[in-house]
N, C-alpha and C. Protein backbone atom coordinates (compact mmCIF):
# COMPACT_ATOMS: atom_id res chain seq x y z
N UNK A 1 -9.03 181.36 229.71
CA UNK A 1 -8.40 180.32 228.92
C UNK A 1 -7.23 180.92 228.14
N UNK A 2 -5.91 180.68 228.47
CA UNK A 2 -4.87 180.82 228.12
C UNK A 2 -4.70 180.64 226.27
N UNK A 3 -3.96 181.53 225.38
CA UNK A 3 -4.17 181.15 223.97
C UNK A 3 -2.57 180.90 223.64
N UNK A 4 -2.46 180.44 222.88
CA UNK A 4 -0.92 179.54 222.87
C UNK A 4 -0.35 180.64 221.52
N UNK A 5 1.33 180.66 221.30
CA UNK A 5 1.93 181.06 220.21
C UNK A 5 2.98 180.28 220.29
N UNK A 6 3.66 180.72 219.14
CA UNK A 6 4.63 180.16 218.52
C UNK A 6 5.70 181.44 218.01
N UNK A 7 6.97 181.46 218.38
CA UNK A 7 7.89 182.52 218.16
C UNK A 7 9.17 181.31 217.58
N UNK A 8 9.47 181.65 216.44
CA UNK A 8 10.60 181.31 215.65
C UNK A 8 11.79 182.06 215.98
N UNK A 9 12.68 181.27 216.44
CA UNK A 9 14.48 182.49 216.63
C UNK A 9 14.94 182.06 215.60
N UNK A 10 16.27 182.92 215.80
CA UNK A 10 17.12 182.92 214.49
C UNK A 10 18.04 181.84 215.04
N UNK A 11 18.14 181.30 215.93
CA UNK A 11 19.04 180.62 216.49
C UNK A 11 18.04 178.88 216.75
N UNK A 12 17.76 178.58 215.41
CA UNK A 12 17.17 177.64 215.33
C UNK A 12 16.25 176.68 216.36
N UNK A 13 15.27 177.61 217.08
CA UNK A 13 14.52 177.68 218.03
C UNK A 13 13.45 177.67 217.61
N UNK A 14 13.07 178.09 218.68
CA UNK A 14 10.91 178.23 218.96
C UNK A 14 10.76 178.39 220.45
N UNK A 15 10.75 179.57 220.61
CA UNK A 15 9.24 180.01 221.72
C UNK A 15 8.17 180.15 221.77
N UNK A 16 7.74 178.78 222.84
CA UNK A 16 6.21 178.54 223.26
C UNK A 16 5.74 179.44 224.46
N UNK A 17 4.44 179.51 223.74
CA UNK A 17 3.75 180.79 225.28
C UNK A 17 2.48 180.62 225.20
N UNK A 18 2.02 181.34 225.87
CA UNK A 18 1.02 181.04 226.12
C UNK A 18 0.42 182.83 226.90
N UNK A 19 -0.60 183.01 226.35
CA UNK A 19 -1.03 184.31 226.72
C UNK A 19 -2.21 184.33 227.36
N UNK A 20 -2.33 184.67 228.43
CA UNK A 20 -3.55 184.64 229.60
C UNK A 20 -3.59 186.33 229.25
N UNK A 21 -5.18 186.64 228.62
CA UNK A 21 -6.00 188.04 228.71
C UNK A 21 -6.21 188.86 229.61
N UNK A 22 -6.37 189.83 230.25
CA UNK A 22 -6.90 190.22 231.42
C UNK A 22 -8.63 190.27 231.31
N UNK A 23 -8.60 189.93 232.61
CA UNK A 23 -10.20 189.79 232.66
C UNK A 23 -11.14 190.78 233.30
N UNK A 24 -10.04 192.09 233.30
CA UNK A 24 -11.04 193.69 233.22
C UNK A 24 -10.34 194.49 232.45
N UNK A 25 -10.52 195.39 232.38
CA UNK A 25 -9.52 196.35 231.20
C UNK A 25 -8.17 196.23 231.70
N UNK A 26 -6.94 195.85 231.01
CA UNK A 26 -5.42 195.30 231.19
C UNK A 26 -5.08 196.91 231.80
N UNK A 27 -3.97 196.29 233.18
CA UNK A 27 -3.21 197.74 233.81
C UNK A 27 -2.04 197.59 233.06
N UNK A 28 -1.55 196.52 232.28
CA UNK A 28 -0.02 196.29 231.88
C UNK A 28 -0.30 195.02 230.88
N UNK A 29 1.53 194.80 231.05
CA UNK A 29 1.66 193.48 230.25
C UNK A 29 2.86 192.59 231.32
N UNK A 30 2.62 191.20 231.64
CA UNK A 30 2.85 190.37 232.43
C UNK A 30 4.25 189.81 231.98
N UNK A 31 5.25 189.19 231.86
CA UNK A 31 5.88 188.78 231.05
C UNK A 31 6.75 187.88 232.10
N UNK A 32 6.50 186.01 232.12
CA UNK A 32 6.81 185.60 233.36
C UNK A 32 7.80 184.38 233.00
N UNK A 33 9.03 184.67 233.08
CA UNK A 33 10.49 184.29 232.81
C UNK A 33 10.56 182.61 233.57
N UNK A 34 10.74 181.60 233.12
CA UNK A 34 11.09 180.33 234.38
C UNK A 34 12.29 180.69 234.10
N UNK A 35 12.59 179.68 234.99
CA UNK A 35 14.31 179.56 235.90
C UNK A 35 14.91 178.22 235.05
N UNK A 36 16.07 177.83 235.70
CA UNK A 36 17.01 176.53 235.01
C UNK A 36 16.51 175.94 235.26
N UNK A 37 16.19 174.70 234.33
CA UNK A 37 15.26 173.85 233.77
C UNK A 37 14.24 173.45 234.30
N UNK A 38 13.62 174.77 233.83
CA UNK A 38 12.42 175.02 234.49
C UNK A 38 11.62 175.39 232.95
N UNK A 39 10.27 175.32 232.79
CA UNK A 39 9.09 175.59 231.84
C UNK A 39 8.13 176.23 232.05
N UNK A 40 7.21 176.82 231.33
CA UNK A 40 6.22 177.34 231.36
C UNK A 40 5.14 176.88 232.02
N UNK A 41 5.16 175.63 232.13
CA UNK A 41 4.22 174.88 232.13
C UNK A 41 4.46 174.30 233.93
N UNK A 42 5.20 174.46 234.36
CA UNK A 42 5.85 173.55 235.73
C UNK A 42 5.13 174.59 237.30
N UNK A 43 5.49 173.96 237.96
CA UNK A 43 4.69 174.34 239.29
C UNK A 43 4.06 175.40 239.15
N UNK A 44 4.56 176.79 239.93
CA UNK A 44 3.35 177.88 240.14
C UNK A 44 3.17 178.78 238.86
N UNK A 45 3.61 178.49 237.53
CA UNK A 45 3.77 179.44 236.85
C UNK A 45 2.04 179.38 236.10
N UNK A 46 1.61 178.26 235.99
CA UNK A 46 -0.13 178.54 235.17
C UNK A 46 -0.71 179.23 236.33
N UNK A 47 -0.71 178.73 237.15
CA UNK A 47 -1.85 179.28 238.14
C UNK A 47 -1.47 180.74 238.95
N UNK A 48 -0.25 181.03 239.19
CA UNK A 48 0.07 182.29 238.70
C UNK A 48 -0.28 183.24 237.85
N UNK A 49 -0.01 183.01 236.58
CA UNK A 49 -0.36 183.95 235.13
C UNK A 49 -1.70 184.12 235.07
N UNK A 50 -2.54 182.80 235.64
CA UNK A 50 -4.06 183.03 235.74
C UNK A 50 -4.45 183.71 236.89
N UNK A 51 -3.91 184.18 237.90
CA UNK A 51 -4.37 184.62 239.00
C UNK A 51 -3.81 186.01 238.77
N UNK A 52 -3.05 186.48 238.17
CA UNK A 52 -2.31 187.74 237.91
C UNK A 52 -2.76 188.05 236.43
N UNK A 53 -3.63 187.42 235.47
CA UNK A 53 -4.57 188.01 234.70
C UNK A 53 -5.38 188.51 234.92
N UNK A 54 -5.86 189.08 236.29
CA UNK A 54 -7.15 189.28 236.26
C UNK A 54 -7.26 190.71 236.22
N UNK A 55 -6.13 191.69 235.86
CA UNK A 55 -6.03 192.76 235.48
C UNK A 55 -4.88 192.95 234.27
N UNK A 56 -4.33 192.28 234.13
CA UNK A 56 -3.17 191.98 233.28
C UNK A 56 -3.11 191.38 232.10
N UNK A 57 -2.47 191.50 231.20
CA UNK A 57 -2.17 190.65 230.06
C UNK A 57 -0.71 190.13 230.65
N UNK A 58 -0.68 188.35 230.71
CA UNK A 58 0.41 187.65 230.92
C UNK A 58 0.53 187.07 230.26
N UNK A 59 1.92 186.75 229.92
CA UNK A 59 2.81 185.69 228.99
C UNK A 59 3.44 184.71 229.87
N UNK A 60 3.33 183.82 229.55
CA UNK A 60 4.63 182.94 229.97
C UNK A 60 4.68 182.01 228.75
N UNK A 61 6.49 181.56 228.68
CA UNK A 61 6.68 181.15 227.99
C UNK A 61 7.99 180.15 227.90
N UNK A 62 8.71 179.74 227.31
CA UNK A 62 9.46 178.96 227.61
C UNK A 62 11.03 179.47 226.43
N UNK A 63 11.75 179.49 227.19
CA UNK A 63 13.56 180.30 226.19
C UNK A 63 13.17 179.05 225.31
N UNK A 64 13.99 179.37 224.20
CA UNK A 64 14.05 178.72 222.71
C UNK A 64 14.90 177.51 222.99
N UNK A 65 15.63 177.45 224.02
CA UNK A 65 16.83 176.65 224.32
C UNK A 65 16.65 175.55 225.81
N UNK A 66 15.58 175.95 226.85
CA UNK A 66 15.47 175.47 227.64
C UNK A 66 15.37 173.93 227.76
N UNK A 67 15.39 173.53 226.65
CA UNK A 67 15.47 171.57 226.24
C UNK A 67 14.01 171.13 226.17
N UNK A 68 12.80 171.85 226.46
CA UNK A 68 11.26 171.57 226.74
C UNK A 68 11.22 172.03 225.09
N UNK A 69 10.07 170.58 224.43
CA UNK A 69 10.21 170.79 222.96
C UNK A 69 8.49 170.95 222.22
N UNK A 70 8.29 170.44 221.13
CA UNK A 70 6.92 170.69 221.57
C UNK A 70 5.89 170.13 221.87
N UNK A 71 5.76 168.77 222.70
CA UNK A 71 5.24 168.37 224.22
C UNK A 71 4.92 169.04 224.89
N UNK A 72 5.62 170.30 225.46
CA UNK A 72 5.34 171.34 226.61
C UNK A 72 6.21 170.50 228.00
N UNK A 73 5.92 168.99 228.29
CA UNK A 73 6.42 168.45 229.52
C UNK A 73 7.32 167.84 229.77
N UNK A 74 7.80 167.79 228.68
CA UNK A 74 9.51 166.97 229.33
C UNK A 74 10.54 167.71 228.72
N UNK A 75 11.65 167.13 228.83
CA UNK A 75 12.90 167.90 228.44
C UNK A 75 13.46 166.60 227.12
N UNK A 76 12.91 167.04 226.05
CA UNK A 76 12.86 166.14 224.84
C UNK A 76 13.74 167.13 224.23
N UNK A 77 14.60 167.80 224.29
CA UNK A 77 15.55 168.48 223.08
C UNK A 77 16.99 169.46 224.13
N UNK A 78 17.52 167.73 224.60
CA UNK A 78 18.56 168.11 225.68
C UNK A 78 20.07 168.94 224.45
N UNK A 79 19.72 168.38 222.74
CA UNK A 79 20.77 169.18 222.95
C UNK A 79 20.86 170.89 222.57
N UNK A 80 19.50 171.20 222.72
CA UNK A 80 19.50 172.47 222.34
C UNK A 80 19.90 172.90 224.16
N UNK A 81 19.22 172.46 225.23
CA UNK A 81 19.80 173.07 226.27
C UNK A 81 20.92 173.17 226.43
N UNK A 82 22.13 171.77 225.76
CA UNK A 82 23.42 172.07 225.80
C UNK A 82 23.64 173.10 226.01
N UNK A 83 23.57 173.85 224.90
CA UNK A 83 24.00 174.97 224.21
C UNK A 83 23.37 176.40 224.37
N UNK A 84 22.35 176.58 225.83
CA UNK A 84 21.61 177.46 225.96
C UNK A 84 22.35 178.60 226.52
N UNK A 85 22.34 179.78 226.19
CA UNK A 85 23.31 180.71 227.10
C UNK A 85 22.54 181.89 227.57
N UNK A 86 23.02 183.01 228.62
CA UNK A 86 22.67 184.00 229.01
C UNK A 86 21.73 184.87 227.55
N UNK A 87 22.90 184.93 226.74
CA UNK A 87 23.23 185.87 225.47
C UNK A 87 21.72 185.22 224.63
N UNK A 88 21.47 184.05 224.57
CA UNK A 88 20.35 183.42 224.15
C UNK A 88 19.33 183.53 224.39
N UNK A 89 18.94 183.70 225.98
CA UNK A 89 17.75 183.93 226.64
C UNK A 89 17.37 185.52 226.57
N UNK A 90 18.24 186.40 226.61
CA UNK A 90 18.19 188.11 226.60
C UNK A 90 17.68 187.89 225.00
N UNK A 91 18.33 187.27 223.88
CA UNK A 91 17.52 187.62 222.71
C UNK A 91 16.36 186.68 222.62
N UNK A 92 15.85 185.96 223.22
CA UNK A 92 14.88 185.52 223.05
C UNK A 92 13.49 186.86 223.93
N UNK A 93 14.07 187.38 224.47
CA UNK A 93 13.32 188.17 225.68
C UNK A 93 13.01 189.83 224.85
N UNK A 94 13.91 189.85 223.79
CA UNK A 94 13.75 190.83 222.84
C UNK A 94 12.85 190.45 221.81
N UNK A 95 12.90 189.37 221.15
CA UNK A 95 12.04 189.04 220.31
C UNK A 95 10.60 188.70 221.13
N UNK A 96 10.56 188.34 221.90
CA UNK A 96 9.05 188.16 222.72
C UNK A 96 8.64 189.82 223.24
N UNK A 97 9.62 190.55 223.39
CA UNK A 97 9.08 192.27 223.55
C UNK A 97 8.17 192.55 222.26
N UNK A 98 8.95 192.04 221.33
CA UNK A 98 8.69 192.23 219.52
C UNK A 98 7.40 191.82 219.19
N UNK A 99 7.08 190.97 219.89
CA UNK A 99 5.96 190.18 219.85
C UNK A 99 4.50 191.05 220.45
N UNK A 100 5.65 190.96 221.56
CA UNK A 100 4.48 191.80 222.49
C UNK A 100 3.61 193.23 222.08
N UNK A 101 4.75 194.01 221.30
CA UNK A 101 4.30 195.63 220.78
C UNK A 101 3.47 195.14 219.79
N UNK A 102 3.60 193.88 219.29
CA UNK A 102 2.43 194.05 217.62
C UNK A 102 1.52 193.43 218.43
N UNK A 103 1.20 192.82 219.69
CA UNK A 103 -0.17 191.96 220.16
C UNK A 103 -0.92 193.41 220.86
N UNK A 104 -0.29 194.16 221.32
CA UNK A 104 -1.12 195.10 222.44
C UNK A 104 -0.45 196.66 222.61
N UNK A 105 -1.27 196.96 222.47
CA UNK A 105 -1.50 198.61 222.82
C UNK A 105 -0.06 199.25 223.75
N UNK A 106 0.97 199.28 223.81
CA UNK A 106 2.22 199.15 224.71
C UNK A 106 2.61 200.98 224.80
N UNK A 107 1.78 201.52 224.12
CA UNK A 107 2.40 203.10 224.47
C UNK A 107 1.22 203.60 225.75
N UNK A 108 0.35 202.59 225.88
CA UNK A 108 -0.05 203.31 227.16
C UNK A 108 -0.06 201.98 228.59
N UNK A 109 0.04 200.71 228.13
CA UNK A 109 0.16 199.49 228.50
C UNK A 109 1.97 199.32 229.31
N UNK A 110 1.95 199.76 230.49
CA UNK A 110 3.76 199.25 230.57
C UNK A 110 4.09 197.71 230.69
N UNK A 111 5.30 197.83 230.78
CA UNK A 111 5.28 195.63 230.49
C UNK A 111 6.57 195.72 231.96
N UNK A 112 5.70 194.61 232.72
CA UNK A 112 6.84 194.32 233.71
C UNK A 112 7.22 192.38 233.59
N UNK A 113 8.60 192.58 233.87
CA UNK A 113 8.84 190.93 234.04
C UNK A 113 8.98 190.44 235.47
N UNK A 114 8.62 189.41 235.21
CA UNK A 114 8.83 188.40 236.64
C UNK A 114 9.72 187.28 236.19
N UNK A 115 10.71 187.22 236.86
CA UNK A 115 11.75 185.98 237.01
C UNK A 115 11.62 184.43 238.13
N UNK A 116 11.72 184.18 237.42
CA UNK A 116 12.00 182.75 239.06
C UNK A 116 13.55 182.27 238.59
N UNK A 117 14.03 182.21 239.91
CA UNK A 117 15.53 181.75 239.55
C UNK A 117 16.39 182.67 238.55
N UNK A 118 16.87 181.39 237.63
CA UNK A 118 17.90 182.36 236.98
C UNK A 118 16.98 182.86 236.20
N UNK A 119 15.49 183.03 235.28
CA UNK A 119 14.80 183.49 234.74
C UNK A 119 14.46 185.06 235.72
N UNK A 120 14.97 185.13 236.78
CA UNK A 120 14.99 186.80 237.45
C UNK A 120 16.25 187.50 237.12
N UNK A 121 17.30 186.92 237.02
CA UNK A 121 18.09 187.20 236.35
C UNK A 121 18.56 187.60 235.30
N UNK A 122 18.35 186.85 234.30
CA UNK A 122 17.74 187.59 233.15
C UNK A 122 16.70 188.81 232.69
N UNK A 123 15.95 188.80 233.64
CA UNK A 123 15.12 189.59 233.50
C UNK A 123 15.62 190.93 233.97
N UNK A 124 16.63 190.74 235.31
CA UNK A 124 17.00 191.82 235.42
C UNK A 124 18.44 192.44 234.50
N UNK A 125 18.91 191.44 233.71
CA UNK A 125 20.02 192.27 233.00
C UNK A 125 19.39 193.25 231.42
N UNK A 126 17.85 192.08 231.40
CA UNK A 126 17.73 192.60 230.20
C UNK A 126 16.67 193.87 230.52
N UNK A 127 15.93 194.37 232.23
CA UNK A 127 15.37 195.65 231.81
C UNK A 127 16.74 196.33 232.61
N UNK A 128 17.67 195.92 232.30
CA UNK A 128 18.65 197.27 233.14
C UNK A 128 19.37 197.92 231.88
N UNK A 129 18.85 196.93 230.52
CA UNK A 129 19.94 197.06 229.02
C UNK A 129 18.69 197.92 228.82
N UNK A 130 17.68 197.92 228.91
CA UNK A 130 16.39 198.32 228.29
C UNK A 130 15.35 199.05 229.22
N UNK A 131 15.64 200.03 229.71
CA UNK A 131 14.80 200.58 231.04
C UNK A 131 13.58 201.14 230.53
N UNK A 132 13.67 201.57 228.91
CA UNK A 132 12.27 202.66 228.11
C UNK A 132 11.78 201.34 227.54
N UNK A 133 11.66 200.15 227.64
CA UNK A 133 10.60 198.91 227.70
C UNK A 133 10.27 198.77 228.89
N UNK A 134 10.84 198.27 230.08
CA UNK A 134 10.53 197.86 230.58
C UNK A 134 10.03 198.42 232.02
N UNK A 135 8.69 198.54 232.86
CA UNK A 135 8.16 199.54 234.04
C UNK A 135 8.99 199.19 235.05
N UNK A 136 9.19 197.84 235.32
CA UNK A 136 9.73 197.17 236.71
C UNK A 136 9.74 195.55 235.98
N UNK A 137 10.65 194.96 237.82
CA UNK A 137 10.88 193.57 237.79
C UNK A 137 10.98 192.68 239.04
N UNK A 138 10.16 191.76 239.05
CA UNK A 138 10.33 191.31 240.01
C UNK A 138 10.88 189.83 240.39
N UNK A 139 11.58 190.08 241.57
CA UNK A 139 12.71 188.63 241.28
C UNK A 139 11.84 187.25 242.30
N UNK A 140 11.45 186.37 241.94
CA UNK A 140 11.09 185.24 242.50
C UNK A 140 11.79 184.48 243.15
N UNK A 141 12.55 184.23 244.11
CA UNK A 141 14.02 183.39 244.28
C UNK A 141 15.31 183.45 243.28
N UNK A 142 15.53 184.67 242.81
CA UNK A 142 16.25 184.80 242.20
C UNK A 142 17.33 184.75 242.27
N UNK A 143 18.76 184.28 241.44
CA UNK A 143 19.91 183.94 241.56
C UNK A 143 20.53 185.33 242.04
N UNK A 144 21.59 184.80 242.83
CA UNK A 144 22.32 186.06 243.37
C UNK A 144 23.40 185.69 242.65
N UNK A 145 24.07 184.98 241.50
CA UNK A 145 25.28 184.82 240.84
C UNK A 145 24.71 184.07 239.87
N UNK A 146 25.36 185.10 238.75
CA UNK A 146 25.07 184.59 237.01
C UNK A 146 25.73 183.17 236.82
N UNK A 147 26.40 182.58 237.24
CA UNK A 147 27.57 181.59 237.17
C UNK A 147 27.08 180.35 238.23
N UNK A 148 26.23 179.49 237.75
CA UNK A 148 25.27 178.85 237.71
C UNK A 148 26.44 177.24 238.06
N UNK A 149 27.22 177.50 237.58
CA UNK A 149 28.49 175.92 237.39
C UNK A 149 29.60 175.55 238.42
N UNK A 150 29.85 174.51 238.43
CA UNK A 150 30.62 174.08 239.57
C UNK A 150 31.92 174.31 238.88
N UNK A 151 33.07 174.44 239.75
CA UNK A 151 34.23 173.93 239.35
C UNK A 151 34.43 172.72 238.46
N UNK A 152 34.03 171.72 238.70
CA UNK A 152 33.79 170.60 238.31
C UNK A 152 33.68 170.73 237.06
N UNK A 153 32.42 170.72 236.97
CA UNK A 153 31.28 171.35 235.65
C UNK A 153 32.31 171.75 234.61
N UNK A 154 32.70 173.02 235.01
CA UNK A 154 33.53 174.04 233.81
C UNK A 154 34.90 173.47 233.88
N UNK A 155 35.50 172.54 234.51
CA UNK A 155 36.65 171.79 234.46
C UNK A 155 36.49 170.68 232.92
N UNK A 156 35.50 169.87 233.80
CA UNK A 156 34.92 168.89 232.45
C UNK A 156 34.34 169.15 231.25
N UNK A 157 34.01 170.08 231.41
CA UNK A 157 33.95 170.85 229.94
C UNK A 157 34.84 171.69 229.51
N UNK A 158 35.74 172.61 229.98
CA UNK A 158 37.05 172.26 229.54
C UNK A 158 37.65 171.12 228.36
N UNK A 159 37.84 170.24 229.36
CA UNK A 159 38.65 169.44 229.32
C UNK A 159 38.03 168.16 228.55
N UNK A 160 36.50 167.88 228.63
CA UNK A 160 35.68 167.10 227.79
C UNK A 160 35.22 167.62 226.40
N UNK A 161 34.78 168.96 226.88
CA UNK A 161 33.69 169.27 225.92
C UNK A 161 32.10 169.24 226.40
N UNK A 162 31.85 168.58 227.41
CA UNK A 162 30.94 168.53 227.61
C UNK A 162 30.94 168.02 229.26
N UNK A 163 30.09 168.42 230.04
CA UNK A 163 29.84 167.97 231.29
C UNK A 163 28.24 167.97 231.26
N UNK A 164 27.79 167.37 232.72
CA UNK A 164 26.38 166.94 232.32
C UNK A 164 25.78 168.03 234.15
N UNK A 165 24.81 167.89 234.18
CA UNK A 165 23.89 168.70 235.36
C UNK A 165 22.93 167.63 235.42
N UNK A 166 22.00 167.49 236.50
CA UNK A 166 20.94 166.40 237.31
C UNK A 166 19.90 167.18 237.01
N UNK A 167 18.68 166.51 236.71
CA UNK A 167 17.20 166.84 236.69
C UNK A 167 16.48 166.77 237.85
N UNK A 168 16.40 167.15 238.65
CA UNK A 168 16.32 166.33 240.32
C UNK A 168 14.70 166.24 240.02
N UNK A 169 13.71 166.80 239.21
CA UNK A 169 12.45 166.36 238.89
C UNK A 169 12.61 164.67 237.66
N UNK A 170 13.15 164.89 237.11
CA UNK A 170 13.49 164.21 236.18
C UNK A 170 14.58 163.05 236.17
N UNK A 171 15.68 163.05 236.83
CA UNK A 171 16.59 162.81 237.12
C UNK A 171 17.53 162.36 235.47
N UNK A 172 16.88 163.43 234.95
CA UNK A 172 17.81 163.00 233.51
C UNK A 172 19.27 163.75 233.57
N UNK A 173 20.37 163.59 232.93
CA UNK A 173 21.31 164.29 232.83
C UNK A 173 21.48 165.00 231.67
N UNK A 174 21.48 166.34 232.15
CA UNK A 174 21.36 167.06 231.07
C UNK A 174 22.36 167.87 230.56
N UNK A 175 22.82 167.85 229.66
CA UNK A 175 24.27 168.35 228.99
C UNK A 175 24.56 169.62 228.85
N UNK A 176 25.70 169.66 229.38
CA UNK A 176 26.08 171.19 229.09
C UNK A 176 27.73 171.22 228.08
N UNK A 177 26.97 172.04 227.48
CA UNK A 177 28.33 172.41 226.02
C UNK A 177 29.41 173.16 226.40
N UNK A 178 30.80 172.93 226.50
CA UNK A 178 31.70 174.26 226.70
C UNK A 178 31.18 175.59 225.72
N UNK A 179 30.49 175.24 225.17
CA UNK A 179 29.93 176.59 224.20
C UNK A 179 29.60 177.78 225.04
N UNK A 180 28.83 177.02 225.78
CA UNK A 180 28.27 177.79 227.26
C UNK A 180 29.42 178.66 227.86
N UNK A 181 30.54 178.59 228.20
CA UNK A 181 31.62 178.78 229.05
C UNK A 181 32.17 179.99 228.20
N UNK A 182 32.06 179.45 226.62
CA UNK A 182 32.90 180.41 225.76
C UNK A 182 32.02 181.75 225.46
């Protein structure tokens, strides 16, 4: 049974997680990144973290910015995703390290991340900034280009301020800030 937290950013946030125990003595620490607009909570990631606890301590959790609020299931805080960036998710991924060294034993415990999508991505810029945290990483369908936006996209925001992206689960439109761009 998975135990839930709560991580406060400085960037007027909150990361939700959720920590699955290992269920023999822990080889590591799990740490399992979703992708664009994507959650903690969405397809293979529970039953994953629970199937990869069974030697492990796993996290999954959700960026401070990903628009998922605290419901866990919808995308109820589109305009914090506006405004979600690379630079956002890497410090959110530091403060959940932060987290991690005061929950568990980490000088003999190594911590590897798993990405899906652009959440592999991240994962890999932030153990390539940080190699004495992090053991390894593994990429789930991971993005082969940080630059996620259409022509279009970064035209209209430009030029709007704002352009929007499709929920294709959801089919909500979800906003993106030239903040992003800058």
């Amino acid at each position: 049974m998975p135990t839930a937290f709560e991580l406060p950013t400085d960037a007027d946030g909150v990361i939700r997680g959720n920590t699955f125990f290992a269920r023999q003595p822990a080889q590591g620490v799990i740490i399992l990144a979703h992708g664009y607009k994507g959650f903690k909570d969405w397809g293979m990631f529970p039953y994953a973290a629970s199937q990869l606890s069974e030697d492990h301590h796993v996290l999954t959790f959700n960026f401070s910015h990903n628009g998922v609020g605290e419901d866990l299931g919808t995308f109820s805080e589109l305009e914090k995703f506006a405004v979600n960036t690379y630079s956002r998710e890497l410090a959110d991924l530091a403060l959940l390290l932060g987290y991690v060294t005061t929950q568990f034993e980490l000088k003999r415990l190594p911590v590897y991340l798993i990405g899906h999508s652009r959440g592999a991505g991240v994962s890999l810029v932030y153990a390539l900034d940080h190699p004495e945290q992090i053991a390894g990483v593994l990429s789930w369908n991971g993005v082969t280009n940080l630059d996620l936006f259409t022509p279009e996209q970064k035209e209209e925001m430009r030029t709007h301020g704002r352009s929007h992206v499709t929920n294709a689960r959801t089919n909500q439109q979800m906003p993106l800030d030239v903040s992003i761009l800058e």
